[in-house]
Every structure is written in C-alpha cells, then in structure tokens.
PDB file of N, CA and C in Angstrom:
ATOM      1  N   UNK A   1      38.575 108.016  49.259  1.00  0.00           N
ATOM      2  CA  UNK A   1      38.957 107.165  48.136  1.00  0.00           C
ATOM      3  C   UNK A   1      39.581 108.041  47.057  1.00  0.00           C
ATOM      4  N   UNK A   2      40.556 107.889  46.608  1.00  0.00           N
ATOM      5  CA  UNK A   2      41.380 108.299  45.633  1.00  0.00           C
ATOM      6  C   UNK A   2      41.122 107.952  44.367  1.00  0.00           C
ATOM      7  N   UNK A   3      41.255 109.082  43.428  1.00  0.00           N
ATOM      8  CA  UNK A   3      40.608 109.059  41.676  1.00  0.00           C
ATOM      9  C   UNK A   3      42.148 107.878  41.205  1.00  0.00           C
ATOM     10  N   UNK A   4      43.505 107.661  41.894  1.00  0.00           N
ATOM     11  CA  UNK A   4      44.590 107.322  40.950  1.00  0.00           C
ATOM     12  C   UNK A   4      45.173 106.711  42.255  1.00  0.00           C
ATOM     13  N   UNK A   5      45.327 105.008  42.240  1.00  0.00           N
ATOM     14  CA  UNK A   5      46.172 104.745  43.492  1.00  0.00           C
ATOM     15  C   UNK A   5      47.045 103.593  43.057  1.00  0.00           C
ATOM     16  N   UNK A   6      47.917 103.248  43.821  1.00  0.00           N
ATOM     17  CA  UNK A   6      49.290 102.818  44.040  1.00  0.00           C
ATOM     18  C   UNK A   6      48.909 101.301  43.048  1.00  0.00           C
ATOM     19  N   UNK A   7      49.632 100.828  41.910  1.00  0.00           N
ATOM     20  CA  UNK A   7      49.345  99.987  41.230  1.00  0.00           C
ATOM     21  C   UNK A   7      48.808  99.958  39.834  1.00  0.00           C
ATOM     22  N   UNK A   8      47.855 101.259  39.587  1.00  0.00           N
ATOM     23  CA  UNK A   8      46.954 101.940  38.531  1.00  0.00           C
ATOM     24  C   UNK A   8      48.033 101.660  37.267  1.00  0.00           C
ATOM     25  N   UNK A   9      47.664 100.926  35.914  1.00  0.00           N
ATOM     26  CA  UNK A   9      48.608 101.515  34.864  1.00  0.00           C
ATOM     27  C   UNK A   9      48.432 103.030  34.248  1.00  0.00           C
ATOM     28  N   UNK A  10      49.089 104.112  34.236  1.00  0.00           N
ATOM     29  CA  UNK A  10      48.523 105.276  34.046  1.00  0.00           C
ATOM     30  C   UNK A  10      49.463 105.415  32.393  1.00  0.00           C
ATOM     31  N   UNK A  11      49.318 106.917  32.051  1.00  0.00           N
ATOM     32  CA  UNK A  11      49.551 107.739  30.704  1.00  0.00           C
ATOM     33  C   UNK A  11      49.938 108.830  31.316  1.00  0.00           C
ATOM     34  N   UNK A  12      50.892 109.716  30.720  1.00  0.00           N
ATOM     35  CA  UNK A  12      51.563 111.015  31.302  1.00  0.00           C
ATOM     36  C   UNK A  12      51.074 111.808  30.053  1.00  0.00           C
ATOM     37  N   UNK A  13      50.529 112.438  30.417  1.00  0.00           N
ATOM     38  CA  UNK A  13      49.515 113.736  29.327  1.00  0.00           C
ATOM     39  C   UNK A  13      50.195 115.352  29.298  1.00  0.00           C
ATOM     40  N   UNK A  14      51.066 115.511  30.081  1.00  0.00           N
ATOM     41  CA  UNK A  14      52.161 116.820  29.824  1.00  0.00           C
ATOM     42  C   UNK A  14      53.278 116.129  30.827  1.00  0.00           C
ATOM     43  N   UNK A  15      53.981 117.456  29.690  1.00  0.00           N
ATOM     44  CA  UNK A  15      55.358 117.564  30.916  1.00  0.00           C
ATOM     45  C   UNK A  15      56.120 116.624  29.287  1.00  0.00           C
ATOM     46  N   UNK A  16      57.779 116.530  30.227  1.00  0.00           N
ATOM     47  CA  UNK A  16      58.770 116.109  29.197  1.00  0.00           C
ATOM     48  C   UNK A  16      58.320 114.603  28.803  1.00  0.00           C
ATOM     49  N   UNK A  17      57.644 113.665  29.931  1.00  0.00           N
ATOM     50  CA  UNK A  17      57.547 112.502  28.928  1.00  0.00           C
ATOM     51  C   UNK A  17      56.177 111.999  28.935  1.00  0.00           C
ATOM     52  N   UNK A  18      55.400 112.855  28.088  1.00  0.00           N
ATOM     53  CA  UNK A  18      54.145 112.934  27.765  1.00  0.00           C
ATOM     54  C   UNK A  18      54.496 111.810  26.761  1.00  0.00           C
ATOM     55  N   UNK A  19      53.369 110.870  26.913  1.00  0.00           N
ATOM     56  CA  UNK A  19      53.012 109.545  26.223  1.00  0.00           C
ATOM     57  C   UNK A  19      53.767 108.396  26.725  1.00  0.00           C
ATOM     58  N   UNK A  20      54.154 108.571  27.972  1.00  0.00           N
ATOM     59  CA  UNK A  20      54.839 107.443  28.552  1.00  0.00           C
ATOM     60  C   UNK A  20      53.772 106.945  29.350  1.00  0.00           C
ATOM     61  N   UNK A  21      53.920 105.147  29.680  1.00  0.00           N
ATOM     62  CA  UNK A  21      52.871 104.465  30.742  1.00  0.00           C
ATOM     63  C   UNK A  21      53.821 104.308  31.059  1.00  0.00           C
ATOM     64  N   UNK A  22      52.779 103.867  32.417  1.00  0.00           N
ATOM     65  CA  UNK A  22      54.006 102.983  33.393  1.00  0.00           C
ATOM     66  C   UNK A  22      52.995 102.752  34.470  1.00  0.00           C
ATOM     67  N   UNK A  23      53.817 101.722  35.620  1.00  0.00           N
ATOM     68  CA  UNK A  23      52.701 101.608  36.635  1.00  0.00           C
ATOM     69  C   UNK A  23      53.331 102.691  38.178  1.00  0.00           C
ATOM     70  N   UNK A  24      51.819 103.095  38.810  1.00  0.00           N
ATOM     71  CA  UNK A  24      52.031 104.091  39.882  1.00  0.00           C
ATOM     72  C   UNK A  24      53.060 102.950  40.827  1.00  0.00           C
ATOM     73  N   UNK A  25      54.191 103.414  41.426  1.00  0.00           N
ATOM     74  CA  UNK A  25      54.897 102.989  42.366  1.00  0.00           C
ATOM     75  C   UNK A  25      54.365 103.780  44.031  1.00  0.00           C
ATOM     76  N   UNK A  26      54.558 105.021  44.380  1.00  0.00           N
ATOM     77  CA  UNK A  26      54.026 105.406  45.348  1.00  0.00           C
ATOM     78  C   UNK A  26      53.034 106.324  45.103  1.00  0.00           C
ATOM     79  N   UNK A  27      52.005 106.637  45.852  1.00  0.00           N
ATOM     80  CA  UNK A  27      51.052 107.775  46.172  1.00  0.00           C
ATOM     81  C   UNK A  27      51.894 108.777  47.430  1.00  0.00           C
ATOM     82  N   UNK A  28      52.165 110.024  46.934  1.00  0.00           N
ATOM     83  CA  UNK A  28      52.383 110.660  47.834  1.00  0.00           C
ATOM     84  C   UNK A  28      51.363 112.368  48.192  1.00  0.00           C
ATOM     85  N   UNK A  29      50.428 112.071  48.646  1.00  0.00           N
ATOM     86  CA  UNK A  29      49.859 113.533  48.738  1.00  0.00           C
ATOM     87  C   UNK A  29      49.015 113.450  47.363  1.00  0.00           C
ATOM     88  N   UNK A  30      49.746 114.602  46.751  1.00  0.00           N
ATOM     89  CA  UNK A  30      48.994 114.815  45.171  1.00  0.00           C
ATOM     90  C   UNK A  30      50.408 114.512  44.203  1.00  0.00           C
ATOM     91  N   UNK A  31      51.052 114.051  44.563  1.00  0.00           N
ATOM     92  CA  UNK A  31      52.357 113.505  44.012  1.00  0.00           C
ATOM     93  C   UNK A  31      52.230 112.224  43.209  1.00  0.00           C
ATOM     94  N   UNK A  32      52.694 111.722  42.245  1.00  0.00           N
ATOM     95  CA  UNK A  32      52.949 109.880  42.639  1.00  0.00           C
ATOM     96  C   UNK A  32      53.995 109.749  41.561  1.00  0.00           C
ATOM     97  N   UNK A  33      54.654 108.739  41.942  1.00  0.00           N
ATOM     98  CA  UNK A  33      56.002 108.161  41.230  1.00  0.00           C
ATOM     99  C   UNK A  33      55.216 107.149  40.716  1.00  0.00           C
ATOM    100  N   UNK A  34      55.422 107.213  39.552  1.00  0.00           N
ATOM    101  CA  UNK A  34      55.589 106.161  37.962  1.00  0.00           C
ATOM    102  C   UNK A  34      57.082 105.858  37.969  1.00  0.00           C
ATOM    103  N   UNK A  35      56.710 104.339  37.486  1.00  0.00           N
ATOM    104  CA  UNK A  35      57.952 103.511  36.948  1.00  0.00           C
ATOM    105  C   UNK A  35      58.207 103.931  35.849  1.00  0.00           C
ATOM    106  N   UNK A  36      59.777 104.353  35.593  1.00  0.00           N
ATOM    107  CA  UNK A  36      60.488 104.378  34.161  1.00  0.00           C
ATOM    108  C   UNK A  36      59.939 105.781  33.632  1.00  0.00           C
ATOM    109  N   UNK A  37      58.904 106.699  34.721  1.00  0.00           N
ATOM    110  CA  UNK A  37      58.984 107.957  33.604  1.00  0.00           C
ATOM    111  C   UNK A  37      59.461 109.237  35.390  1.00  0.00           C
ATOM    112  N   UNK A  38      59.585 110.235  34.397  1.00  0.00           N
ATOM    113  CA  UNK A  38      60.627 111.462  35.478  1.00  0.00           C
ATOM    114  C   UNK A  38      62.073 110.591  36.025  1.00  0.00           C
ATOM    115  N   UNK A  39      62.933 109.897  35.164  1.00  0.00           N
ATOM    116  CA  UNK A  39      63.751 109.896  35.802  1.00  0.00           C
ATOM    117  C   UNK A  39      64.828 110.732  35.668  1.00  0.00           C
ATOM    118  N   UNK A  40      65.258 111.115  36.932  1.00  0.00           N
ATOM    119  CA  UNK A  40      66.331 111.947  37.134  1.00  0.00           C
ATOM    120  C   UNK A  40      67.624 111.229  37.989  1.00  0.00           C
ATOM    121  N   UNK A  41      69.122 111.957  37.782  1.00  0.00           N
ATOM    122  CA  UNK A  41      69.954 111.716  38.455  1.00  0.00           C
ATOM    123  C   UNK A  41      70.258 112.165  39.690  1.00  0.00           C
ATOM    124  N   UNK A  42      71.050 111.446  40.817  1.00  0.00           N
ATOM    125  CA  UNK A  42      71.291 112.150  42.587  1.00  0.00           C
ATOM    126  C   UNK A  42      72.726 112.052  42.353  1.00  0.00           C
ATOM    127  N   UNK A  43      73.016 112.958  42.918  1.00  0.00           N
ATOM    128  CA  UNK A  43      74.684 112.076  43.396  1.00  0.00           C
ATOM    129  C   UNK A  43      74.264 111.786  45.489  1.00  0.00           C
ATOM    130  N   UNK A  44      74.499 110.356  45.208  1.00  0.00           N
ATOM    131  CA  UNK A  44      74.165 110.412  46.852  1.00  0.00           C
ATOM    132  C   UNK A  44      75.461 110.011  47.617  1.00  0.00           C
ATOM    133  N   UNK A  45      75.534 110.447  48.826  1.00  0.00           N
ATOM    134  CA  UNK A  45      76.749 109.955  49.453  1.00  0.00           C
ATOM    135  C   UNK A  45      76.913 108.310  49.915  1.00  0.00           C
ATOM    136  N   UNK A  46      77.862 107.900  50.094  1.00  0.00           N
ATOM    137  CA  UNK A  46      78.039 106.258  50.329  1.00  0.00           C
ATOM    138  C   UNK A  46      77.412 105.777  52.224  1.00  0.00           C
ATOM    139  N   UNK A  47      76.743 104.789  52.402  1.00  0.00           N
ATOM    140  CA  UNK A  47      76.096 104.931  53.540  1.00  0.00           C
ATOM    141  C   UNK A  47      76.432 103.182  54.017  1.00  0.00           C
ATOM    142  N   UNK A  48      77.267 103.561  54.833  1.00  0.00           N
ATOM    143  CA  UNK A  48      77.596 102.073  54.718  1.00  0.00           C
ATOM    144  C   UNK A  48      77.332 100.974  55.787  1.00  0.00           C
ATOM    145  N   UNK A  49      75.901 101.959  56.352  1.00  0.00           N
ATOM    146  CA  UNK A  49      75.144 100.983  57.491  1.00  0.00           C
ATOM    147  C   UNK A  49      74.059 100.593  56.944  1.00  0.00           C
ATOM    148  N   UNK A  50      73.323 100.907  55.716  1.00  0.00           N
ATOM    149  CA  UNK A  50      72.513 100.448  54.911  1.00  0.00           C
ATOM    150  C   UNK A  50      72.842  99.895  53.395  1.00  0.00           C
ATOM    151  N   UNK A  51      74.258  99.873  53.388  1.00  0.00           N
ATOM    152  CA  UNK A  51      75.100  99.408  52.396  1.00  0.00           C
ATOM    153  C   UNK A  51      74.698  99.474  50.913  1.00  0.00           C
ATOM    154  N   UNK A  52      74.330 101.049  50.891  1.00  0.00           N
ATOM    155  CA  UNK A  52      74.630 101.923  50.074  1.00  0.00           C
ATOM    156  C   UNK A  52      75.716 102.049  49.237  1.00  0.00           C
ATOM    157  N   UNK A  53      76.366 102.470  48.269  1.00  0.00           N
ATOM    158  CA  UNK A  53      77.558 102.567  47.538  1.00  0.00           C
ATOM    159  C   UNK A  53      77.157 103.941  47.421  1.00  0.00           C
ATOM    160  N   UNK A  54      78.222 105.134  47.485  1.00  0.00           N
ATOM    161  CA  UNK A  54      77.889 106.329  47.008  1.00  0.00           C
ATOM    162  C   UNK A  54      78.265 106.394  44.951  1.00  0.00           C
ATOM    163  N   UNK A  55      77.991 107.486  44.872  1.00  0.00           N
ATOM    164  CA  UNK A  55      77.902 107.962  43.190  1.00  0.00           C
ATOM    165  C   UNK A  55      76.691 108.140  42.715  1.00  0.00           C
ATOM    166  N   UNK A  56      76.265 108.354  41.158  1.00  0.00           N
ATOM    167  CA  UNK A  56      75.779 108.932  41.101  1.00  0.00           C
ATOM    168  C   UNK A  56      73.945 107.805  40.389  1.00  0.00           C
ATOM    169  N   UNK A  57      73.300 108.121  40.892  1.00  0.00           N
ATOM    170  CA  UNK A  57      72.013 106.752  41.143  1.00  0.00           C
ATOM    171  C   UNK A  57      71.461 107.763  40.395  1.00  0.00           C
ATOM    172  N   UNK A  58      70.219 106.726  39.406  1.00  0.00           N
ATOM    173  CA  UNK A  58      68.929 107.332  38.510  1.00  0.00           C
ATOM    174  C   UNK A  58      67.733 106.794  39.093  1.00  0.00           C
ATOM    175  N   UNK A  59      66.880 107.510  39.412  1.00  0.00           N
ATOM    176  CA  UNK A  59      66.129 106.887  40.269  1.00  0.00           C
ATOM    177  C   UNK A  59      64.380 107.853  39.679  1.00  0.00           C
ATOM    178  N   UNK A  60      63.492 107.279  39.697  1.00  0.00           N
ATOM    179  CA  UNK A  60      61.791 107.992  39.340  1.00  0.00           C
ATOM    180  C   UNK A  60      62.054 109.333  40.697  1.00  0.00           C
ATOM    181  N   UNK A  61      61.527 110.436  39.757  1.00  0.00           N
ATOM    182  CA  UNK A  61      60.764 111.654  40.857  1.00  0.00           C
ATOM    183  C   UNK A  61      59.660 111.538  40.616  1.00  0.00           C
ATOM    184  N   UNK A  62      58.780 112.314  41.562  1.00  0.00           N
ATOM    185  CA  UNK A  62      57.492 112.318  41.606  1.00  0.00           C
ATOM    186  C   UNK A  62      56.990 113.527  40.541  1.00  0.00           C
ATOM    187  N   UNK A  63      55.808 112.986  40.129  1.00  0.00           N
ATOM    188  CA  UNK A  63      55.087 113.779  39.245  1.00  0.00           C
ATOM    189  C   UNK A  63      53.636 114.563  39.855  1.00  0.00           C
ATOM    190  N   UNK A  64      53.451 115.095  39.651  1.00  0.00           N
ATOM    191  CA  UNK A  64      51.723 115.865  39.797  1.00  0.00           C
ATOM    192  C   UNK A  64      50.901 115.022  39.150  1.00  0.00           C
ATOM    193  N   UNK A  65      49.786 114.668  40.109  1.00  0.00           N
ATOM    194  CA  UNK A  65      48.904 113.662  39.818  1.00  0.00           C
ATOM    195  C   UNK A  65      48.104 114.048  39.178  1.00  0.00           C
ATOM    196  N   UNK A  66      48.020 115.729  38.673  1.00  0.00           N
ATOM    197  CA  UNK A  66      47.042 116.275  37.704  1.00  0.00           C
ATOM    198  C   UNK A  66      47.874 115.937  36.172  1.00  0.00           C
ATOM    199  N   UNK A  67      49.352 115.400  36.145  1.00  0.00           N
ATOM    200  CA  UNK A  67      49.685 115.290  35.246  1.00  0.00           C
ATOM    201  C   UNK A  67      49.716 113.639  34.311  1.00  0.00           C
ATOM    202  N   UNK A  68      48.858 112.764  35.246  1.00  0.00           N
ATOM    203  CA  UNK A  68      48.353 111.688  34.541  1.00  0.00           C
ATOM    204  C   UNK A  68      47.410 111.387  34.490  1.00  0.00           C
ATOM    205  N   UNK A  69      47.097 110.423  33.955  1.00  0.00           N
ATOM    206  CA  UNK A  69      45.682 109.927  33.607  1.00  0.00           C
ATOM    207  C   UNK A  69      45.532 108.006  33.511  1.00  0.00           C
ATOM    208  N   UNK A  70      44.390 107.623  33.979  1.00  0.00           N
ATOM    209  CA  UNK A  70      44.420 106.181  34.119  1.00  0.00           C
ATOM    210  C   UNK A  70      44.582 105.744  33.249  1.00  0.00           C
ATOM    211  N   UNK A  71      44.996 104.763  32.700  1.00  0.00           N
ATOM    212  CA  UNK A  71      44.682 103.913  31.283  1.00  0.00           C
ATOM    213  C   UNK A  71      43.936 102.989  31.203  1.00  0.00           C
ATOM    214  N   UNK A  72      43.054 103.493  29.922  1.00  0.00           N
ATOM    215  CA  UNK A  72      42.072 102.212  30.100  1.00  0.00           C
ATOM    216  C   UNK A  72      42.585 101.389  28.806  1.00  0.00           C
ATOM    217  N   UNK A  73      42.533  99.772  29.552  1.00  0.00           N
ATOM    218  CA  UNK A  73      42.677  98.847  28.700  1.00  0.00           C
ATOM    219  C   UNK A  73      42.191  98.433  27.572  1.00  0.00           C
ATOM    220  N   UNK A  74      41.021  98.800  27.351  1.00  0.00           N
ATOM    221  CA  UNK A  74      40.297  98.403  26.445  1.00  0.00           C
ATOM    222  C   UNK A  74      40.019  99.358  25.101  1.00  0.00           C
ATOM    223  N   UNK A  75      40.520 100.511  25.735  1.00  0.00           N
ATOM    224  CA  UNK A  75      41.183 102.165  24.032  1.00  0.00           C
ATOM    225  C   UNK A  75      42.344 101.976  24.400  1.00  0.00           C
ATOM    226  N   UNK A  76      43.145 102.630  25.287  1.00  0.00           N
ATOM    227  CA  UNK A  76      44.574 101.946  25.372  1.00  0.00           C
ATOM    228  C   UNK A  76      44.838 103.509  25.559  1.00  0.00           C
ATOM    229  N   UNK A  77      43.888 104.245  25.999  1.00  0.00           N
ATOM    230  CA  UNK A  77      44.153 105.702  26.511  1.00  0.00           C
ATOM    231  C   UNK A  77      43.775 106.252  27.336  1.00  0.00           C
ATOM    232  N   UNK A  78      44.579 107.664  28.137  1.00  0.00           N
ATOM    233  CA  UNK A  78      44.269 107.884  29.309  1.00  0.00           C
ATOM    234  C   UNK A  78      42.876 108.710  29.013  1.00  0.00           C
ATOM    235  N   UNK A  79      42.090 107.823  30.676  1.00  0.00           N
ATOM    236  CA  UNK A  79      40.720 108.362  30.266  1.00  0.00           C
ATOM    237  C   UNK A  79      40.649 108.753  31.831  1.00  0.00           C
ATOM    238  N   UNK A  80      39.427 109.729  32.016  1.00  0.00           N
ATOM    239  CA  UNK A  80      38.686 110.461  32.903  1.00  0.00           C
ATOM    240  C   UNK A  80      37.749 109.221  33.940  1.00  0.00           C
ATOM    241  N   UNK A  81      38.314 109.331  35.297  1.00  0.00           N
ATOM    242  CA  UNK A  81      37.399 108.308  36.353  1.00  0.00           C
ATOM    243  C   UNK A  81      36.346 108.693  37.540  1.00  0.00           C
ATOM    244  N   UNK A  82      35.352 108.383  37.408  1.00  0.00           N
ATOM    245  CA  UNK A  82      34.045 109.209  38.335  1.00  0.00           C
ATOM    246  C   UNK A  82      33.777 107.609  39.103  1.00  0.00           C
ATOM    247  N   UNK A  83      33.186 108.061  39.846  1.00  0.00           N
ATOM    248  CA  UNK A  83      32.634 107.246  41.627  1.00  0.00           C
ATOM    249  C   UNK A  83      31.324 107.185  41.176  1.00  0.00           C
ATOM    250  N   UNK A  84      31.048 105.737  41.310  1.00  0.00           N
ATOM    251  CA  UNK A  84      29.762 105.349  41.156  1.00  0.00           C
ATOM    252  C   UNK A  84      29.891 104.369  42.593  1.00  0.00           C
ATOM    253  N   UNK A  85      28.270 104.998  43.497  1.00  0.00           N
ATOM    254  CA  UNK A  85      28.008 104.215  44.801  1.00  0.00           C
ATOM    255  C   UNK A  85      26.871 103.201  44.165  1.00  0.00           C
ATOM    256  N   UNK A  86      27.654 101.767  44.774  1.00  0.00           N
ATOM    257  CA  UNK A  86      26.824 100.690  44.847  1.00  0.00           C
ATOM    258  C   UNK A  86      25.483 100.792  45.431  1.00  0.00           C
ATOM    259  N   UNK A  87      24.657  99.625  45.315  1.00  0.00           N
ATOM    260  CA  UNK A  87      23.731  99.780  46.725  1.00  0.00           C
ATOM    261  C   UNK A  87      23.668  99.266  47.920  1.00  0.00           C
ATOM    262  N   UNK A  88      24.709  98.718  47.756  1.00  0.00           N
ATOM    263  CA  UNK A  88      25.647  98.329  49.304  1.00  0.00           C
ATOM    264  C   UNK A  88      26.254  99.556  50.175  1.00  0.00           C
ATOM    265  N   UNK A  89      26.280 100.921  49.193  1.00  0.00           N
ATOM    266  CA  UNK A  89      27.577 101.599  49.917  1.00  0.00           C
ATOM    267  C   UNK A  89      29.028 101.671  49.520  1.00  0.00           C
ATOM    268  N   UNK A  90      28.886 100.904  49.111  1.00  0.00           N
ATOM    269  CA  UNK A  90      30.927 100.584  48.264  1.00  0.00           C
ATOM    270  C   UNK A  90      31.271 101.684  47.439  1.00  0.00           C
ATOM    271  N   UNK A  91      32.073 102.593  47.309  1.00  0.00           N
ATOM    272  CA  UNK A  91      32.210 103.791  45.955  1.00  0.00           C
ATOM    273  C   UNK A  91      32.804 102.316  45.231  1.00  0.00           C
ATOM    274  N   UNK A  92      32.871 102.934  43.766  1.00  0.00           N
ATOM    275  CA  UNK A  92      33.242 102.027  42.951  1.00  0.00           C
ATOM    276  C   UNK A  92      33.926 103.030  41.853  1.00  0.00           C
ATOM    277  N   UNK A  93      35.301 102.604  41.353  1.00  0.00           N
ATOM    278  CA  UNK A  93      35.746 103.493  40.600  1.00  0.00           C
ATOM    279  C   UNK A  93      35.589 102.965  39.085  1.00  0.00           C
ATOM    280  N   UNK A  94      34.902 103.926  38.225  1.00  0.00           N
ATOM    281  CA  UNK A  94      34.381 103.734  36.688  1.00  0.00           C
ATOM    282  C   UNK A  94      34.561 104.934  35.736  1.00  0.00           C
ATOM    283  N   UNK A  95      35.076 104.273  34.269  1.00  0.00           N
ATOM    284  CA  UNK A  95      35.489 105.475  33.232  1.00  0.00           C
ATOM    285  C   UNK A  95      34.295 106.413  32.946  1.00  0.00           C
ATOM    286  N   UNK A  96      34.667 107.533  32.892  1.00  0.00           N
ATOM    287  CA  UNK A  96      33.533 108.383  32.388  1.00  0.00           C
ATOM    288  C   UNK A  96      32.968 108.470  30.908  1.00  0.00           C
ATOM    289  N   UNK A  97      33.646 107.687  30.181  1.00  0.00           N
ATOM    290  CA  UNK A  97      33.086 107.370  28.773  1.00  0.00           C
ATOM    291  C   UNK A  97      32.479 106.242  28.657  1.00  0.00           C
ATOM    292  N   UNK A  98      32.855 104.688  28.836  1.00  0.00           N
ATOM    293  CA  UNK A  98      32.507 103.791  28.960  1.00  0.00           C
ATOM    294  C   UNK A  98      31.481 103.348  30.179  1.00  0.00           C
ATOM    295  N   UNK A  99      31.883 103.757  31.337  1.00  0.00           N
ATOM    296  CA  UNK A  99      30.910 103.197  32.487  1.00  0.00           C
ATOM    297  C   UNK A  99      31.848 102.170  33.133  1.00  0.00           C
ATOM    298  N   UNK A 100      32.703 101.451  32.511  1.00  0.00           N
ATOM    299  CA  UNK A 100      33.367 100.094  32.993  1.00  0.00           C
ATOM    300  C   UNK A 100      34.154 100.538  34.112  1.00  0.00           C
ATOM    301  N   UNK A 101      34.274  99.398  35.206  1.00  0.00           N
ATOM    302  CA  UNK A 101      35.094  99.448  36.267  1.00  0.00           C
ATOM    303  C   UNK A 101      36.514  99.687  35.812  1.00  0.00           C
ATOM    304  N   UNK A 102      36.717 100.201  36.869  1.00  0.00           N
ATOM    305  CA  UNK A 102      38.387 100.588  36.638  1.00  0.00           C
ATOM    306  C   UNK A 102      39.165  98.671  37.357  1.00  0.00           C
ATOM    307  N   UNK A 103      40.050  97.986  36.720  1.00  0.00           N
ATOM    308  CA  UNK A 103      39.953  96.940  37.506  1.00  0.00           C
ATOM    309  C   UNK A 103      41.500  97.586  37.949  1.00  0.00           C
ATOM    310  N   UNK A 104      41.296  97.013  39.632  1.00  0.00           N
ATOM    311  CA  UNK A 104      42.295  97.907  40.255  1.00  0.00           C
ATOM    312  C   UNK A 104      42.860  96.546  41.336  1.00  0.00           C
TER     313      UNK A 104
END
C-alpha cells in the first residue's frame, strides 16, 4: 500500500513550483505526475497512425514523490500520512496530526 496514490489532491513542498496543488495523474515507481505543476515543453515528431500533429506540446513531467505531500482538506496543507491497521486487517491511510482518514 502506497503513502500517495493516483487521484490524492497533493501540495509541492520544493522544487520550482513549490505551493502548487493539483491532483496525482500517474504513479510511476517513486515518480508521480501532478496536473498543471512540472510542466515542460517536447518538440515531438508528427505520427500520423495515432494522429498526432508534430510541434512543439506542453505536457506534466514527473516529480519525486519525496517532493509532495497530501493535502489535507480540512488545514488546507500538506500533511504527513501513517497506516493505521483496522481490526479486520484493512491498513487504513490517516494524518499524523489529526488521526483523520485520508478520504481517497
């Protein structure tokens, strides 16, 4: 089970666009792409069996997942998330200040 997964609204805590949210788009590894923050330019070539247009596309890179943090809704800042086991067995993901579920 993963501390940060695909959907999470997160906070970017370094790097160039520190204080940006956004929501996780992919999990890759220890990677993950956020919407609307790291974007960078490609020049890609034109592909015209997937009908592609070539030039030059802005598109999210991936960030280091040590470089965000969840957001919690209720401070409205990125906070720290620890695993609390049910007594069913279920991990359950919860803020380390508050206690509250992460709702995911």
């Amino acid at each position: 089970m993963n501390r940060i997964r695909k959907g999470d609204q997160v906070v970017v805590i370094t790097g160039k666009d520190k204080g940006k949210q956004g929501e996780i788009v992919r999990v890759l590894g220890d990677k993950v792409v956020v919407s609307n923050v790291n974007v960078v330019k490609r020049h890609t070539k034109p592909n015209p069996q997937a009908g592609q247009p070539g030039g030059i596309v802005e598109r999210e890179a991936p960030i280091h997942a040590s470089n965000v943090m969840i957001l919690n809704p209720a401070t409205g800042k990125g906070e720290r998330v620890a695993f609390k086991v049910l007594e069913d067995g279920r991990k359950l993901r919860v803020f380390r200040s508050s206690g509250e579920a992460v709702d995911a």
